[in-house]
N, C-alpha and C. Protein backbone atom coordinates (compact mmCIF):
# COMPACT_ATOMS: atom_id res chain seq x y z
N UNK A 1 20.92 -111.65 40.91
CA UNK A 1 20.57 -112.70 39.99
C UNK A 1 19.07 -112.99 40.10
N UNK A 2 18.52 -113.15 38.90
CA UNK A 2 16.84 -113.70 39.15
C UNK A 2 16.71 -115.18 38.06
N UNK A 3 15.63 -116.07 38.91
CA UNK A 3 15.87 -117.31 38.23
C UNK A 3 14.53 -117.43 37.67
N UNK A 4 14.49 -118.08 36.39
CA UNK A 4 13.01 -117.82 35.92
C UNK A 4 13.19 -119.50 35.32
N UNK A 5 11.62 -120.22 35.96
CA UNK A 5 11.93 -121.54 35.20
C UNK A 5 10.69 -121.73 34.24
N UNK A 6 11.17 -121.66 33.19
CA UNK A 6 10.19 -121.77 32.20
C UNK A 6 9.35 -123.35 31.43
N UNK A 7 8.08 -123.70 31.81
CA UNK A 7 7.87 -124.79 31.66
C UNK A 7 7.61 -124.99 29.97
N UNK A 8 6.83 -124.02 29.21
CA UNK A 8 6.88 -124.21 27.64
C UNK A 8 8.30 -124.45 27.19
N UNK A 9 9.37 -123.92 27.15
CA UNK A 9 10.54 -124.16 27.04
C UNK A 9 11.18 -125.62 27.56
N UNK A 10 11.38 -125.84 28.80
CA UNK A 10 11.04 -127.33 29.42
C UNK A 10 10.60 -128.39 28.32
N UNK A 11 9.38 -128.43 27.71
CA UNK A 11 8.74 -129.08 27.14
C UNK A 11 9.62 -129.44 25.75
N UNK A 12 9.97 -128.33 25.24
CA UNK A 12 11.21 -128.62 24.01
C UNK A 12 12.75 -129.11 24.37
N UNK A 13 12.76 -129.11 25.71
CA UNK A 13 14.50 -129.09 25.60
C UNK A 13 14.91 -130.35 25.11
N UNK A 14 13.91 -131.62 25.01
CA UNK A 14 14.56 -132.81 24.44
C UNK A 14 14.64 -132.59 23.09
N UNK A 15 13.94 -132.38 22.39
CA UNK A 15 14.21 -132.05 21.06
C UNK A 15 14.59 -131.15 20.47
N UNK A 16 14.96 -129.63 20.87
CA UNK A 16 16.36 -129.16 21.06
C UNK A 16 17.72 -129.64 20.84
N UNK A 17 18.01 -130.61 22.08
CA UNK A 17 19.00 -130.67 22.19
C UNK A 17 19.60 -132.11 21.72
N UNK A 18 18.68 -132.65 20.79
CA UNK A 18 19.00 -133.68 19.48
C UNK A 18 19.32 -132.73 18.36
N UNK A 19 18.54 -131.82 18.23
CA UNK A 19 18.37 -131.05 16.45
C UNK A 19 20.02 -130.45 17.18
N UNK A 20 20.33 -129.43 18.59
CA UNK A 20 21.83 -129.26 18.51
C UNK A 20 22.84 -130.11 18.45
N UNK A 21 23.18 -131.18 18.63
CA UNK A 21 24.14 -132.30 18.99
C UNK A 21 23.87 -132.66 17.55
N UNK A 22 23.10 -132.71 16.47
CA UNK A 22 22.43 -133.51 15.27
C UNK A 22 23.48 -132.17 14.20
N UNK A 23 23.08 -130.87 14.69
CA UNK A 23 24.29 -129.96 13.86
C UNK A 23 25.66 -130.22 13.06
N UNK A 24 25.77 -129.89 11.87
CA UNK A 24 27.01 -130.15 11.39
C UNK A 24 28.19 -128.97 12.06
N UNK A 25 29.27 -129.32 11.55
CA UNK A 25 30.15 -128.61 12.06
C UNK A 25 30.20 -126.60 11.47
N UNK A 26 29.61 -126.72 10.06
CA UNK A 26 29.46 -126.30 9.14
C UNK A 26 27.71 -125.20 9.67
N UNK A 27 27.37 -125.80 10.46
CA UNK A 27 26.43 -125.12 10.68
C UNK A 27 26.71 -123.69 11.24
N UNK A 28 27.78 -123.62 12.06
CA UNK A 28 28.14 -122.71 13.17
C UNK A 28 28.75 -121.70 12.57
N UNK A 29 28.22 -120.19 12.40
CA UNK A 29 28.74 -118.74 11.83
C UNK A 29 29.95 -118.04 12.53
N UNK A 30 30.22 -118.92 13.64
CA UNK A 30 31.25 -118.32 14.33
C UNK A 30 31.57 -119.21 15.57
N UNK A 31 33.11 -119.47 15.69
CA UNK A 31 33.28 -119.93 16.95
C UNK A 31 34.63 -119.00 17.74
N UNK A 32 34.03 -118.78 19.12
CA UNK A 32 34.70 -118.07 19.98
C UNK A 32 35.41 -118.70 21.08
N UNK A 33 36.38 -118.05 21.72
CA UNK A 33 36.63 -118.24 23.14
C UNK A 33 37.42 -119.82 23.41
N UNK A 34 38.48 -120.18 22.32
CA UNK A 34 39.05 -121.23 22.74
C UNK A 34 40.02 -121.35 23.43
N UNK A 35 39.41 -122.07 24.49
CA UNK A 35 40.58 -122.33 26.20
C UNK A 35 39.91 -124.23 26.13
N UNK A 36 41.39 -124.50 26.43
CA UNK A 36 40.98 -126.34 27.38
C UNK A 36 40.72 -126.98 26.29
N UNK A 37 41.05 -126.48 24.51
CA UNK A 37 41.04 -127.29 24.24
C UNK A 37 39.29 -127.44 23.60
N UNK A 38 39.05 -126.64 23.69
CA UNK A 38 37.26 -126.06 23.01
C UNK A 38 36.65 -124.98 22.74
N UNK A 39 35.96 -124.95 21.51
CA UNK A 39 35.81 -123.12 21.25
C UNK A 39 34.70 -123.34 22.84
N UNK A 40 34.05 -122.13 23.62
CA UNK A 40 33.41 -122.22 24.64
C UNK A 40 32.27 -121.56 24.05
N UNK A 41 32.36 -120.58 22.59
CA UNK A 41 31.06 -119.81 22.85
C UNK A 41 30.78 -120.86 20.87
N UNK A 42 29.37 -121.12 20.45
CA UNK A 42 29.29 -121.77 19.09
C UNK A 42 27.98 -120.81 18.87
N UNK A 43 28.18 -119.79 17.76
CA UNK A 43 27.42 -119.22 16.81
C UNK A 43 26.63 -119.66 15.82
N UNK A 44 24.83 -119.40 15.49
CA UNK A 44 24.41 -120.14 14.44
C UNK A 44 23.10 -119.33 14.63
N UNK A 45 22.90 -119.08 13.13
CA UNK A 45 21.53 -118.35 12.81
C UNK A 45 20.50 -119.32 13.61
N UNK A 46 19.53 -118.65 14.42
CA UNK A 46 18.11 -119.00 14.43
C UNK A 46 17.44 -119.92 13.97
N UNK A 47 17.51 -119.81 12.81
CA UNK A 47 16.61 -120.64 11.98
C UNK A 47 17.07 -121.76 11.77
N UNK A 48 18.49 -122.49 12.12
CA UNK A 48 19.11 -123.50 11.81
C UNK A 48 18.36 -124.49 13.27
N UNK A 49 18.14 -123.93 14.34
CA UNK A 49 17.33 -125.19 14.98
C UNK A 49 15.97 -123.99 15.60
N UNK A 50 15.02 -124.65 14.96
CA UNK A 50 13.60 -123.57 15.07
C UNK A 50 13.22 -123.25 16.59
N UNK A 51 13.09 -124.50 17.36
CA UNK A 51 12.48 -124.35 18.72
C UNK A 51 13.54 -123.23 19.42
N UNK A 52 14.76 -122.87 18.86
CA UNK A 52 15.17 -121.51 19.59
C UNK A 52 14.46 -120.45 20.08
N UNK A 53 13.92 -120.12 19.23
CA UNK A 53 13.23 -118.86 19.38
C UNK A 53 11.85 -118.89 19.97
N UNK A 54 11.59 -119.67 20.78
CA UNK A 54 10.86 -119.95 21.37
C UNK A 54 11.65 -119.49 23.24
N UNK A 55 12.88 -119.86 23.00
CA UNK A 55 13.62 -119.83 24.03
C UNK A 55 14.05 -118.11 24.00
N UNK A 56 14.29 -117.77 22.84
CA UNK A 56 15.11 -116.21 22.79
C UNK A 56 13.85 -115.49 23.00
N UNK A 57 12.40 -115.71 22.68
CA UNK A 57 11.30 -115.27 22.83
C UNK A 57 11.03 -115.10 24.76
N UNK A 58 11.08 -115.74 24.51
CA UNK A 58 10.85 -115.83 26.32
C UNK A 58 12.07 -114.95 27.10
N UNK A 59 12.98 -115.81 26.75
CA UNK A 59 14.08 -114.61 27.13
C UNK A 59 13.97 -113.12 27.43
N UNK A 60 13.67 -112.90 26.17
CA UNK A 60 13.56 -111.01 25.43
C UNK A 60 12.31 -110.70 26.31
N UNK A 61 11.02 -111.52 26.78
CA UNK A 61 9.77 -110.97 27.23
C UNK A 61 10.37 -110.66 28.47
N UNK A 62 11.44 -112.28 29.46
CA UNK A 62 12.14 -111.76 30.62
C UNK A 62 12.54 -110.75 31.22
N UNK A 63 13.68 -110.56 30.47
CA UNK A 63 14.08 -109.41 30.37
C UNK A 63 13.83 -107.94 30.42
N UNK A 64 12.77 -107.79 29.25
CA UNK A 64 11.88 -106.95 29.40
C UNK A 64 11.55 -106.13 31.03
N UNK A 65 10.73 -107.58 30.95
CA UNK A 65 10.06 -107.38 32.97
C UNK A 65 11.03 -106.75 33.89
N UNK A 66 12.49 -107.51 33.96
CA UNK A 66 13.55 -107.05 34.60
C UNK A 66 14.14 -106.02 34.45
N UNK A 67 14.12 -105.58 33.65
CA UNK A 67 14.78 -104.44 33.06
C UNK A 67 14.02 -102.94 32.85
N UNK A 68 12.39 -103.33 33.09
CA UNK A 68 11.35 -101.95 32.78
C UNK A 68 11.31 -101.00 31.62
N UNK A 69 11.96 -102.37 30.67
CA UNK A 69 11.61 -101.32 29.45
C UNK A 69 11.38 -102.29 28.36
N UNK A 70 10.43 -101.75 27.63
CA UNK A 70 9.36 -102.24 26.55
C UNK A 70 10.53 -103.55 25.58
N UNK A 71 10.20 -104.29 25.33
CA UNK A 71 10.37 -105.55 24.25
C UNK A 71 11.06 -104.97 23.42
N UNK A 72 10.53 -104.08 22.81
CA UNK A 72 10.94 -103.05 20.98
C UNK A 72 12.52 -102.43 21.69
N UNK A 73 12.37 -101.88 22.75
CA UNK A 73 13.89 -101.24 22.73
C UNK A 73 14.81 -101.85 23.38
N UNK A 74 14.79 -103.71 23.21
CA UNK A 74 15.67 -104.52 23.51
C UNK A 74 16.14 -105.44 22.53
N UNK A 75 17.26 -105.79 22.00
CA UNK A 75 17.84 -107.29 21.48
C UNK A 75 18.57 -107.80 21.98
N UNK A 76 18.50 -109.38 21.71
CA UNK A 76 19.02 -109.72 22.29
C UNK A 76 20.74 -110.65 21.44
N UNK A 77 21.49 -111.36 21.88
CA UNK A 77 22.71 -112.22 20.85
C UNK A 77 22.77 -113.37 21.82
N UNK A 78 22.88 -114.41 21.14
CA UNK A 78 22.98 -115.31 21.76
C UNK A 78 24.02 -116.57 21.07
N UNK A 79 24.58 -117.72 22.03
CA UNK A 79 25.63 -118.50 21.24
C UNK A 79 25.30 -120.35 22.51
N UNK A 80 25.94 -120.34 21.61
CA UNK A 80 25.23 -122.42 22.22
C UNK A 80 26.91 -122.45 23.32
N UNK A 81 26.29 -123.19 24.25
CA UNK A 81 27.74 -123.72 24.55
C UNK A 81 27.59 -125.02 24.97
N UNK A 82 28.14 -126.19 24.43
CA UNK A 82 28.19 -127.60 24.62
C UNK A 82 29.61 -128.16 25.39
N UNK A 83 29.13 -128.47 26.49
CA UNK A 83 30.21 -128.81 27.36
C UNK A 83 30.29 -130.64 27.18
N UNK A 84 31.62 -131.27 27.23
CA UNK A 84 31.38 -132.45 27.16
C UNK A 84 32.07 -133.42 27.93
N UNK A 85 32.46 -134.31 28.38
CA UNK A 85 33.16 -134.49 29.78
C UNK A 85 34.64 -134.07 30.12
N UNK A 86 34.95 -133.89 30.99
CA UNK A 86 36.33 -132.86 31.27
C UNK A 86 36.23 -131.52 31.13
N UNK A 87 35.47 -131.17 30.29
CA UNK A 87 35.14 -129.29 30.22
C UNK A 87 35.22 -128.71 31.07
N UNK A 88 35.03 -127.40 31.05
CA UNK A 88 35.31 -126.02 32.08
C UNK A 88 34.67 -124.85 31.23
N UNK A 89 34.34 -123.89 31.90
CA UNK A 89 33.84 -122.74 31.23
C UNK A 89 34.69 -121.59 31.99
N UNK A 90 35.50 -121.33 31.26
CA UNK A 90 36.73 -120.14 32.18
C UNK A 90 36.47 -119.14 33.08
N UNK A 91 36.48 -118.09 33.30
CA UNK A 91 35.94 -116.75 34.40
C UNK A 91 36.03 -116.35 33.36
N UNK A 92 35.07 -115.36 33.46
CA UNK A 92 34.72 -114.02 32.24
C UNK A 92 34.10 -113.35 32.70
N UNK A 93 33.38 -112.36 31.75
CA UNK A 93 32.18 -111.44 32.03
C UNK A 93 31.60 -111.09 30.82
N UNK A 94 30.47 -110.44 30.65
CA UNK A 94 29.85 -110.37 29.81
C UNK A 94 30.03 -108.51 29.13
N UNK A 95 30.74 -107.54 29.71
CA UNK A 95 30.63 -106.80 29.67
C UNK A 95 31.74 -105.89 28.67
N UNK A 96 31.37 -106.14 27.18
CA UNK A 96 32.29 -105.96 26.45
C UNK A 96 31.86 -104.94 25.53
N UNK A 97 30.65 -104.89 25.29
CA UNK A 97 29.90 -103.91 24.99
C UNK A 97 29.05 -102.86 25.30
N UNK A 98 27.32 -102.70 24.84
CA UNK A 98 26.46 -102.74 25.52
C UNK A 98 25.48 -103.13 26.39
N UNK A 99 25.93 -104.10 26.79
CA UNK A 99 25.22 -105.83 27.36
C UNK A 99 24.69 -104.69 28.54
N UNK A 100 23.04 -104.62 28.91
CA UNK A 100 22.54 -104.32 29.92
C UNK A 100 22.30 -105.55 31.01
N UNK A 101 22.06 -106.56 30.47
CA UNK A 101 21.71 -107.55 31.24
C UNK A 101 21.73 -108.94 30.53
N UNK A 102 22.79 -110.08 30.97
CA UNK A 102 23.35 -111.67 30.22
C UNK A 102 22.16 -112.52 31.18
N UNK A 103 22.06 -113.35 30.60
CA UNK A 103 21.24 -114.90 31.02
C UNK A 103 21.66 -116.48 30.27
N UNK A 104 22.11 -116.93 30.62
CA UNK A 104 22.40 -118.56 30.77
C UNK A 104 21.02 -119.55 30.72
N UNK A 105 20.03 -120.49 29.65
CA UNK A 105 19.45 -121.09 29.62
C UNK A 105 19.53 -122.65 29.72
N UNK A 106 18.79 -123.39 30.15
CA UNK A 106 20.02 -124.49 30.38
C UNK A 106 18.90 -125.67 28.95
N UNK A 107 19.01 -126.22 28.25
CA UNK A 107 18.64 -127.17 27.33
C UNK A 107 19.03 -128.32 28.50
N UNK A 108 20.21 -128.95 28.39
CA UNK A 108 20.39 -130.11 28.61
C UNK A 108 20.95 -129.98 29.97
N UNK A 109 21.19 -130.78 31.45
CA UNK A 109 22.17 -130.94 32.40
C UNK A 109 22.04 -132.33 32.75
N UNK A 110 22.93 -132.97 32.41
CA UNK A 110 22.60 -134.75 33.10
C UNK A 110 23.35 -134.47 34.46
N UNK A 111 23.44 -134.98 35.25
CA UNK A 111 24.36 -135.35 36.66
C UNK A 111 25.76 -134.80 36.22
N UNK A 112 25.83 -134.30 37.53
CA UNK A 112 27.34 -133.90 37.53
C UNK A 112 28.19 -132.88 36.47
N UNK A 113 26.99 -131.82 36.38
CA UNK A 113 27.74 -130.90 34.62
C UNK A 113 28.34 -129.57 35.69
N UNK A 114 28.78 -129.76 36.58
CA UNK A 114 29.71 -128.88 37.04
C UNK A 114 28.16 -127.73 37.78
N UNK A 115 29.13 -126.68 38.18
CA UNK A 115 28.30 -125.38 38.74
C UNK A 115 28.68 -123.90 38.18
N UNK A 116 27.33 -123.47 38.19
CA UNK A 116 27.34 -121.89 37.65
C UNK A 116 28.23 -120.99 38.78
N UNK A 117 29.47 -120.70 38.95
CA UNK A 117 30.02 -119.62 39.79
C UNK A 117 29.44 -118.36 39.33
N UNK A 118 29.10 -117.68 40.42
CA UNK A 118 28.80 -116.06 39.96
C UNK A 118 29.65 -115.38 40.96
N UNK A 119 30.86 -115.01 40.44
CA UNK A 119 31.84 -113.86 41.52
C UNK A 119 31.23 -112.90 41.82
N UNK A 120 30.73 -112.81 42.77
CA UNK A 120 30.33 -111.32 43.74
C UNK A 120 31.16 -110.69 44.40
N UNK A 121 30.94 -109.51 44.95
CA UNK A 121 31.72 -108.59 45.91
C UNK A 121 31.63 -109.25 46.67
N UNK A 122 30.92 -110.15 47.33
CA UNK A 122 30.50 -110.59 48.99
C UNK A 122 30.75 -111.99 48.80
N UNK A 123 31.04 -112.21 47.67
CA UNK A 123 31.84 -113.76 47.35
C UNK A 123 31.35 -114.55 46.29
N UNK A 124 31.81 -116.03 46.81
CA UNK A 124 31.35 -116.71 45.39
C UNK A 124 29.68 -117.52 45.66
N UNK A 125 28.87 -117.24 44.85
CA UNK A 125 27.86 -117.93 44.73
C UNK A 125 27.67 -119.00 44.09
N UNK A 126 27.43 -120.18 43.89
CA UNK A 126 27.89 -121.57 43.23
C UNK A 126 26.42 -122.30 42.98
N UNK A 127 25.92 -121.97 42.19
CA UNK A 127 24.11 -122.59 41.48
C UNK A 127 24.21 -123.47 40.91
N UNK A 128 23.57 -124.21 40.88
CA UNK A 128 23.17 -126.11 40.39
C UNK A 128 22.20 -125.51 38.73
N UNK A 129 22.85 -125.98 37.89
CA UNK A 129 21.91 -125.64 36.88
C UNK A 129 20.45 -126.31 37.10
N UNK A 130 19.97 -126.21 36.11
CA UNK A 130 18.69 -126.90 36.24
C UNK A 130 17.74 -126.85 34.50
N UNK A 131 17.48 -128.00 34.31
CA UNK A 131 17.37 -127.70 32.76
C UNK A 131 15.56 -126.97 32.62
N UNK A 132 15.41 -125.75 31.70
CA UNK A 132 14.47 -125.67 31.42
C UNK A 132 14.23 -124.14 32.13
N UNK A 133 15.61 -123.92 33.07
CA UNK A 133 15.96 -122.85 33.77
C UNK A 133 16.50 -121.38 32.97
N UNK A 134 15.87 -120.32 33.70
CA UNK A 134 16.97 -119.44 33.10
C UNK A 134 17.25 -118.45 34.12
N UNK A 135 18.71 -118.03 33.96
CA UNK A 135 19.65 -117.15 35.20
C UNK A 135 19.99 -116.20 34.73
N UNK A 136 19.41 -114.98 34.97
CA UNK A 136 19.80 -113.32 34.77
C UNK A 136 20.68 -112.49 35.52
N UNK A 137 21.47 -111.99 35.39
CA UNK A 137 22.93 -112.09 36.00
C UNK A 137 23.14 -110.49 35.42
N UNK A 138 24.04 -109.72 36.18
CA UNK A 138 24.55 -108.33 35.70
C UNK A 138 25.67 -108.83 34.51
N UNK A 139 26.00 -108.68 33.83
CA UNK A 139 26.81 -108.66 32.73
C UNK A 139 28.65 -108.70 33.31
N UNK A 140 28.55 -107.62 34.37
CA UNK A 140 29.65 -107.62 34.77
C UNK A 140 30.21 -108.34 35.67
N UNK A 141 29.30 -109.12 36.29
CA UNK A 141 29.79 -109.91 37.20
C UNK A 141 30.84 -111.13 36.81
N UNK A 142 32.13 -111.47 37.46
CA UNK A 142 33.04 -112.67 36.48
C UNK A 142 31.80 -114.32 36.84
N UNK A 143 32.12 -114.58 36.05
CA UNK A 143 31.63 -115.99 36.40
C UNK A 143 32.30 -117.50 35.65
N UNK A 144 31.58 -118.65 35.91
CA UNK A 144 32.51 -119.60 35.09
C UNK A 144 31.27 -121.06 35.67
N UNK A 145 31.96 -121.84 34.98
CA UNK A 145 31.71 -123.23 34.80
C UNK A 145 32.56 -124.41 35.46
N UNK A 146 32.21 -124.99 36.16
CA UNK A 146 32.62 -126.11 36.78
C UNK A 146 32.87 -127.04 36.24
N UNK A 147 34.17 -128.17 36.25
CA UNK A 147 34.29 -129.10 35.04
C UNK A 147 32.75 -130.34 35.29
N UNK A 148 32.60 -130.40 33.57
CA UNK A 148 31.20 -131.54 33.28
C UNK A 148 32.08 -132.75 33.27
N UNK A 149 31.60 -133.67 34.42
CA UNK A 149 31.86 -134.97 34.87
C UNK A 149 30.82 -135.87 34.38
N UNK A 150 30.76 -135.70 33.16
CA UNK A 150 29.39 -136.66 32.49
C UNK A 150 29.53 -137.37 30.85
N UNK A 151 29.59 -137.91 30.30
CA UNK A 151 29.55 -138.26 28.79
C UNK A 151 28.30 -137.94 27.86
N UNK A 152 26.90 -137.31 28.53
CA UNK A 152 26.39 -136.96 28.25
C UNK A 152 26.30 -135.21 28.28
N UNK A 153 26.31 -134.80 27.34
CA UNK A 153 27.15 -132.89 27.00
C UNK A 153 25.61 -132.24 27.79
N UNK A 154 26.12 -131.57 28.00
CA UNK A 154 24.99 -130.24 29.03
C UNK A 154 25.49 -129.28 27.60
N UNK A 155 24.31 -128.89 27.44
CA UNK A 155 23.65 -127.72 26.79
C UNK A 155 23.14 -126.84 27.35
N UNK A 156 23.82 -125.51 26.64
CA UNK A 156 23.12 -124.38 27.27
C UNK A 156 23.47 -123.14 26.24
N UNK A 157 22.41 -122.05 26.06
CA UNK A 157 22.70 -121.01 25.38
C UNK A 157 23.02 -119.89 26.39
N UNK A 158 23.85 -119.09 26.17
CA UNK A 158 24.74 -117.93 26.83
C UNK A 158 23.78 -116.81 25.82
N UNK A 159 23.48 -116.02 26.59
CA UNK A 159 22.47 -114.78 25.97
C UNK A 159 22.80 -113.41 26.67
N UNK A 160 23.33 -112.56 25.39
CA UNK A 160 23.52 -111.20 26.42
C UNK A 160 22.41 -110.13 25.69
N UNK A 161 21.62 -108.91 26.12
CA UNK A 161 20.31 -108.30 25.87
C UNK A 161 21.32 -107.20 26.33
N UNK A 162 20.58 -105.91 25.20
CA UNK A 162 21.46 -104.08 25.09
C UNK A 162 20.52 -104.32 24.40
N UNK A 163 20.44 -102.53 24.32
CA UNK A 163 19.44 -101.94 23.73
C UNK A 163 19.22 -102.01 22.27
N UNK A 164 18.07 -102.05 21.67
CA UNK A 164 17.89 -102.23 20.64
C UNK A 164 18.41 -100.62 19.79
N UNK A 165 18.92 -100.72 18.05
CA UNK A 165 19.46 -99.40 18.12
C UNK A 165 18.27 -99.07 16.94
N UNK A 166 17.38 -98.35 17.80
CA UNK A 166 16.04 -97.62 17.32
C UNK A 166 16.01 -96.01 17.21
N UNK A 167 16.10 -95.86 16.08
CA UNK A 167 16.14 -94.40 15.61
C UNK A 167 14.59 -93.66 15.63
């Protein structure tokens, strides 16, 4: 896992994460992954809250670095996930496709929004989010979410990066 804390990003997450919570229902191109009672993964063009790509920008340069290969022969997909009190984020993995390498950004964490599990071979690793943060993770590794003990929703975009398909 590598942790990258990004302070330009930082600087937007409050207003971010009004323009997300401010979203209609109607905004969202796709919703995935409903367990507990909540879709877990929420789909939505780019352009519907701008300061994203500021975040997927940084991301994709991340990545890049980590990965040793040029910007152009990477994309990335990404989906919101708004946890709100009682939530959970199930065990999964990211590895359903081509996913070379997933990352977790955090927008919002008030007190008590649970913990990032990352199942390892050598066990469980258990990370404190941190807003303004971002966590690069093998794709295949299971991981999950700790229930959010808060009334204020933790925000975070789930981002998985494969190769760009360049002819």
């Amino acid at each position: 896992m590598h942790v990258y804390d990004c302070d330009e990003c930082q600087s937007i997450n409050s207003e971010l994460a009004n323009a997300i919570l401010a979203l209609p229902d109607a905004a969202y191109t796709q919703r995935s992954h409903f367990f507990h009672g909540r879709y877990e993964n929420l789909y939505l063009d780019v352009e519907r809250v701008p300061g994203l790509k500021i975040i997927l920008d940084t991301c994709l340069e991340q990545a890049s670095l980590l990965l040793e290969q040029a910007v152009e022969k990477l994309k990335l997909g990404f989906w919101l996930n708004i946890m709100r009190a009682g939530d959970v984020t199930t065990l999964h993995t990211h590895d359903d496709d081509d996913e070379l390498l997933s990352a977790v950004y955090y927008v919002q964490v008030p007190d008590q929004s649970g913990v990032f599990k990352l199942h390892r071979p050598d066990g469980v690793q258990e990370i404190k989010p941190v807003a303004g943060r971002f966590m690069f993770f093998d794709p295949a590794l299971p991981h999950e979410v700790t229930q959010h003990n808060n009334t204020v929703p933790r925000i975070s975009l789930g981002i998985n990066i494969g190769p760009a398909n360049i002819s």
